[in-house]
N, C-alpha and C. Protein backbone atom coordinates (compact mmCIF):
# COMPACT_ATOMS: atom_id res chain seq x y z
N UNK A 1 -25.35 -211.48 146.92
CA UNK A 1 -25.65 -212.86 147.24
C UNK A 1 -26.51 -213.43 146.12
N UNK A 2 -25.83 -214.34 145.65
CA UNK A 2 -26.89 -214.90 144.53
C UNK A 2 -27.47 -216.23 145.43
N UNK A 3 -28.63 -216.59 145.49
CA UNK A 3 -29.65 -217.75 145.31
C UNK A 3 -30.00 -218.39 144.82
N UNK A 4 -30.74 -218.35 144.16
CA UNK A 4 -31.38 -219.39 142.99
C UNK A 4 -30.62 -219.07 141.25
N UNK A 5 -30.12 -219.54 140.73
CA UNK A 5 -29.60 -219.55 139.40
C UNK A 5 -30.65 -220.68 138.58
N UNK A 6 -30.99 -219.73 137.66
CA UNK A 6 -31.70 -220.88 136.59
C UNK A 6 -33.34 -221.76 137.03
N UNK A 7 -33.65 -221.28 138.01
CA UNK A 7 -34.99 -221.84 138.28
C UNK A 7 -36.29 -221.55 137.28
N UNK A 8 -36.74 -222.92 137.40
CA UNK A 8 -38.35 -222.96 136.24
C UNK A 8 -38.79 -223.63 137.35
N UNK A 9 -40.22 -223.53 136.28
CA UNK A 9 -41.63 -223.77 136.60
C UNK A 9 -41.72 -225.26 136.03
N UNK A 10 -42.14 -226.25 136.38
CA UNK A 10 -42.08 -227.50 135.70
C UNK A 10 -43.54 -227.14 134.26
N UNK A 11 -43.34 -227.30 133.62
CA UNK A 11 -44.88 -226.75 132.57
C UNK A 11 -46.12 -227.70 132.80
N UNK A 12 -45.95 -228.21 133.52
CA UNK A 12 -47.31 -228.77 133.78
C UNK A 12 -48.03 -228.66 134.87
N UNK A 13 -47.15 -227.64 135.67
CA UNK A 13 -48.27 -226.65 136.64
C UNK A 13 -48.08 -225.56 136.47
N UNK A 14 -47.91 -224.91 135.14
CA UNK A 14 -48.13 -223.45 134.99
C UNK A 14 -49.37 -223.01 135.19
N UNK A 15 -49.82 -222.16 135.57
CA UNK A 15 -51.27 -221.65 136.42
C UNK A 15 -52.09 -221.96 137.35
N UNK A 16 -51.43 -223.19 137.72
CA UNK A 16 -51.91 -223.63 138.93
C UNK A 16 -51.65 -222.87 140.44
N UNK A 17 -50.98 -221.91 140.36
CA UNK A 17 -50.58 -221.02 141.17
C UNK A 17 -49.37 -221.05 142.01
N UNK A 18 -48.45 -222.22 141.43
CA UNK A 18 -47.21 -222.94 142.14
C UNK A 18 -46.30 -221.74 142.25
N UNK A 19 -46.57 -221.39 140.64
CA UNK A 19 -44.94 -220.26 140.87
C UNK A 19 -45.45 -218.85 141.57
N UNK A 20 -46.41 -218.57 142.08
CA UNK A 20 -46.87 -217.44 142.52
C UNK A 20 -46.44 -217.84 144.03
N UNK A 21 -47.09 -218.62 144.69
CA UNK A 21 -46.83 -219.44 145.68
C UNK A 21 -44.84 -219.64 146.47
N UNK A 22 -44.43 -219.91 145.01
CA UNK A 22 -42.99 -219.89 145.52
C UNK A 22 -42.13 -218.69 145.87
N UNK A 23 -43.06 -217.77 144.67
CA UNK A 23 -42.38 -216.25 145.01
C UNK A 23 -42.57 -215.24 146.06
N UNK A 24 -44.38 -215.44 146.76
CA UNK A 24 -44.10 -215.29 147.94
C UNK A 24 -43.16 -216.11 149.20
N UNK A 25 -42.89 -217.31 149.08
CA UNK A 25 -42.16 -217.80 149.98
C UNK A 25 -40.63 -217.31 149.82
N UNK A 26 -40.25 -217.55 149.06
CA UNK A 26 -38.77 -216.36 148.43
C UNK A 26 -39.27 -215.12 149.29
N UNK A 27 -39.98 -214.44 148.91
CA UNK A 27 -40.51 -212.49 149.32
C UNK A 27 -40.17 -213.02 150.61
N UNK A 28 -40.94 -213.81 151.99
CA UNK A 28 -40.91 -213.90 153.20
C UNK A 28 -40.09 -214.44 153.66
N UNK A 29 -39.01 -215.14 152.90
CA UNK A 29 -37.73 -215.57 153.46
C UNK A 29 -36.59 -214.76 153.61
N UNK A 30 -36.40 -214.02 152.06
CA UNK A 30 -35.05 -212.75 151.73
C UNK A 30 -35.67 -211.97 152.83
N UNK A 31 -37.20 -211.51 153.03
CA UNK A 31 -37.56 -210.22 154.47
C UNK A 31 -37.60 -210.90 155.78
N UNK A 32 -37.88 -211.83 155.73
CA UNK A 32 -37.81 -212.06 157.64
C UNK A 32 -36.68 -212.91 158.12
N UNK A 33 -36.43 -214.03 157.30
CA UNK A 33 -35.19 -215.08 157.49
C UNK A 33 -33.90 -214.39 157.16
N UNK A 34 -33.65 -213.75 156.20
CA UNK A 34 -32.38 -212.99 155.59
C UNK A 34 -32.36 -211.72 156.03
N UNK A 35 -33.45 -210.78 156.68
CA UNK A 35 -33.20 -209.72 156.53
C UNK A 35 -32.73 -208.73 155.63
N UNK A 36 -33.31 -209.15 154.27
CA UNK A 36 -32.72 -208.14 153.42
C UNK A 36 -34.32 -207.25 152.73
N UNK A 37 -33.04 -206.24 151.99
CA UNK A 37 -34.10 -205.29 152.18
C UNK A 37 -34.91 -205.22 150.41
N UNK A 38 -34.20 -205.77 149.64
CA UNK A 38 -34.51 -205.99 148.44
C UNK A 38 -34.28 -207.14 147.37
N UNK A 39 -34.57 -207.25 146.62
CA UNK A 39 -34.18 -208.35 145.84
C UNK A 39 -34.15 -208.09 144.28
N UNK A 40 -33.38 -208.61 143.46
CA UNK A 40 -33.19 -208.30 142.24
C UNK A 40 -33.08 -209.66 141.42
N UNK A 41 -33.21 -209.85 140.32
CA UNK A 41 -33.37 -210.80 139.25
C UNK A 41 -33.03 -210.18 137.94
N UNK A 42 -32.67 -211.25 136.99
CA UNK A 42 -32.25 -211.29 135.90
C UNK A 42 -33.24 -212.45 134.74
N UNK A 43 -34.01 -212.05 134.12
CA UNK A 43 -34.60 -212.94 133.18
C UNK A 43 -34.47 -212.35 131.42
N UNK A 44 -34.64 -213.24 130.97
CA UNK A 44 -34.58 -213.82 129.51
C UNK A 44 -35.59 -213.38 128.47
N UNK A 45 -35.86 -211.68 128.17
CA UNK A 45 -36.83 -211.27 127.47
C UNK A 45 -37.16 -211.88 126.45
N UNK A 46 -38.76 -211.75 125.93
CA UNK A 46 -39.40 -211.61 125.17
C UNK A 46 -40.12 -212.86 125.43
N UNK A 47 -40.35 -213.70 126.38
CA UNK A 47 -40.97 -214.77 126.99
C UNK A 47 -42.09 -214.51 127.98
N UNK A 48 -42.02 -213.96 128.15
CA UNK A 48 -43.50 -212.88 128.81
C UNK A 48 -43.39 -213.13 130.13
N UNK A 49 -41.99 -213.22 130.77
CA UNK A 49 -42.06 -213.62 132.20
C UNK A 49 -42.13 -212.26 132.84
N UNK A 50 -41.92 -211.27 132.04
CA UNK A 50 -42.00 -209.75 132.89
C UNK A 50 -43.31 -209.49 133.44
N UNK A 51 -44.35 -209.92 133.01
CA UNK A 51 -45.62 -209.65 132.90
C UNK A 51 -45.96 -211.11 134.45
N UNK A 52 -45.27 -211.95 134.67
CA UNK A 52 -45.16 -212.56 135.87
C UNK A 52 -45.19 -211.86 136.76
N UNK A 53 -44.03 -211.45 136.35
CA UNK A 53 -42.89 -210.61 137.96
C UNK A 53 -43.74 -209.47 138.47
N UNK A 54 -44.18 -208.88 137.42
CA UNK A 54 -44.65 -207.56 137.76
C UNK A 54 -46.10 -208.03 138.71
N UNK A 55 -46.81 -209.23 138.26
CA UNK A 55 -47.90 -209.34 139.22
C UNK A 55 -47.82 -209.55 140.27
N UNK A 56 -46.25 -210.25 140.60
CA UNK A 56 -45.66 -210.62 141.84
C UNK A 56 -45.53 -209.09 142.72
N UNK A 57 -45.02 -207.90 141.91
CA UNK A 57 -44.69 -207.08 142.50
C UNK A 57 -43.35 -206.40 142.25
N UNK A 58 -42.55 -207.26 141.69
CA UNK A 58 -41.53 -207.24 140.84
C UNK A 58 -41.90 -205.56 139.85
N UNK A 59 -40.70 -204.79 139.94
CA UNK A 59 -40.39 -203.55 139.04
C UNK A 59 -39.57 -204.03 138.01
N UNK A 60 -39.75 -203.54 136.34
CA UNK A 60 -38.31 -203.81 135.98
C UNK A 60 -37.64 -202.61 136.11
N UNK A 61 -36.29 -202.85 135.96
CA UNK A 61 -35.47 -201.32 136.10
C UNK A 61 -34.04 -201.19 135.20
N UNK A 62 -34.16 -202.11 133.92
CA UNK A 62 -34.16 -201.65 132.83
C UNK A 62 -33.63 -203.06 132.14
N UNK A 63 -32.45 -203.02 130.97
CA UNK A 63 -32.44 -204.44 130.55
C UNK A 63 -30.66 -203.97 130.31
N UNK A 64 -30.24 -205.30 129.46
CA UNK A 64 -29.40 -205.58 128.43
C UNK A 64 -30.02 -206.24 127.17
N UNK A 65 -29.77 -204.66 126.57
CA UNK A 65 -30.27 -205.44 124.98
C UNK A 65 -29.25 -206.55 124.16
N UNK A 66 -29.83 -207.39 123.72
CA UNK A 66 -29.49 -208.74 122.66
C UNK A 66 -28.20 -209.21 123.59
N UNK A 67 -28.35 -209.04 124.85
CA UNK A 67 -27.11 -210.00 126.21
C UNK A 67 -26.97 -211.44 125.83
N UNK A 68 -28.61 -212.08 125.73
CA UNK A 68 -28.57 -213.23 125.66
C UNK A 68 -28.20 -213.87 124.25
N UNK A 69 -27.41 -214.87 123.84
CA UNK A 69 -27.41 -215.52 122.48
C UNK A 69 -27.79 -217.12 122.81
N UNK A 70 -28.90 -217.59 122.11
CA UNK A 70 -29.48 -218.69 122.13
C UNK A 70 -29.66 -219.41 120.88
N UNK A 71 -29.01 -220.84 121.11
CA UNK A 71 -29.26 -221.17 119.77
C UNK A 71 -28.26 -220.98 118.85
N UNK A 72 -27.54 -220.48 119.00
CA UNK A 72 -26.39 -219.91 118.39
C UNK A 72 -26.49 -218.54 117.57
N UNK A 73 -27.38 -217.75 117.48
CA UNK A 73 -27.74 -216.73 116.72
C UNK A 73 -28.59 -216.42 117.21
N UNK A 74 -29.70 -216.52 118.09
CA UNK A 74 -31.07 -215.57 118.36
C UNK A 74 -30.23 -215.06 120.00
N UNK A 75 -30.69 -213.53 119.41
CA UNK A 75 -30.34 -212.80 120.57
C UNK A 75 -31.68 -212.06 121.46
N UNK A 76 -31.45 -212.10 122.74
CA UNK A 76 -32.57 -211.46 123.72
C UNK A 76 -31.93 -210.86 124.71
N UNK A 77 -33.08 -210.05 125.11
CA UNK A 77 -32.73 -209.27 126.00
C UNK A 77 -32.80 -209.73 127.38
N UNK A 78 -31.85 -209.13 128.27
CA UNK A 78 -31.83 -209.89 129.43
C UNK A 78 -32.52 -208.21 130.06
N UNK A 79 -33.37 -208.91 130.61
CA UNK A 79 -34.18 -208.03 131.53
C UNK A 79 -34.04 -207.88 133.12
N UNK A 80 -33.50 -206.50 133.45
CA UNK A 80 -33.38 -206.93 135.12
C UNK A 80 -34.52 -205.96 136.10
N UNK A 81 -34.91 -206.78 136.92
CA UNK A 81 -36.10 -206.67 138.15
C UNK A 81 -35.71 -206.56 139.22
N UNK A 82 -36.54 -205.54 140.24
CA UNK A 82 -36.09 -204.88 141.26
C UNK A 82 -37.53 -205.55 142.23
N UNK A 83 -37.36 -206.28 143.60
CA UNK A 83 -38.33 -206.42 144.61
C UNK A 83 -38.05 -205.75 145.85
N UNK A 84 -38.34 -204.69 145.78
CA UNK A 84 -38.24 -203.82 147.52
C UNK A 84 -38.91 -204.44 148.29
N UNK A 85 -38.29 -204.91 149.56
CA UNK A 85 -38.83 -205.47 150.67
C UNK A 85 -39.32 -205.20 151.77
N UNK A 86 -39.25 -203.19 151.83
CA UNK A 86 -38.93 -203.17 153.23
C UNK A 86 -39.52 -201.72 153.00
C-alpha cells in the first residue's frame, strides 16, 4: 500500500517540530487506524533526511546506490527505511 508519495516539509517550518509531529500522527494511524504492523519509506540520499527518520525511530535497511538521477546527471542514492509498529 503506498500513501503518501513525494511529501515535504514546507521550509519555513523546518524545526519547528511540524514534521516530527506529522510522523507521529502517520506512526498512530498505519498502528491503530490501519492496523499495520510496519512501515517502510524510500528517500533521496545525501540530504540528511536519514538522520530525521532515525530520530523518528525509523531504521535504514539498506539503499540503491546512484537510483536517483537529478538534474540530468547528479546521481543519489535512494535510501530505504524500515518503521516496526508492533
Amino acid at each position: 500500500m503506498r500513501v503518501a508519495d513525494g511529501a515535504r516539509l514546507v521550509v519555513g517550518y523546518r524545526g519547528a517540530g511540524v514534521g516530527r509531529a506529522l510522523m507521529r500522527e502517520v506512526e498512530r494511524a498505519a498502528r491503530d487506524d490501519l492496523r499495520l504492523n510496519h512501515l517502510h519509506l524510500e528517500l533521496r540520499g545525501g540530504m540528511g533526511l536519514e538522520r530525521f527518520y532515525e530520530s523518528c525511530g525509523w531504521c535504514e535497511i539498506g539503499s540503491w546506490p546512484e537510483a536517483l538521477c537529478l538534474d540530468g546527471n547528479e546521481l543519489r542514492d535512494e535510501v530505504l527505511m524500515h518503521l516496526p509498529l508492533r
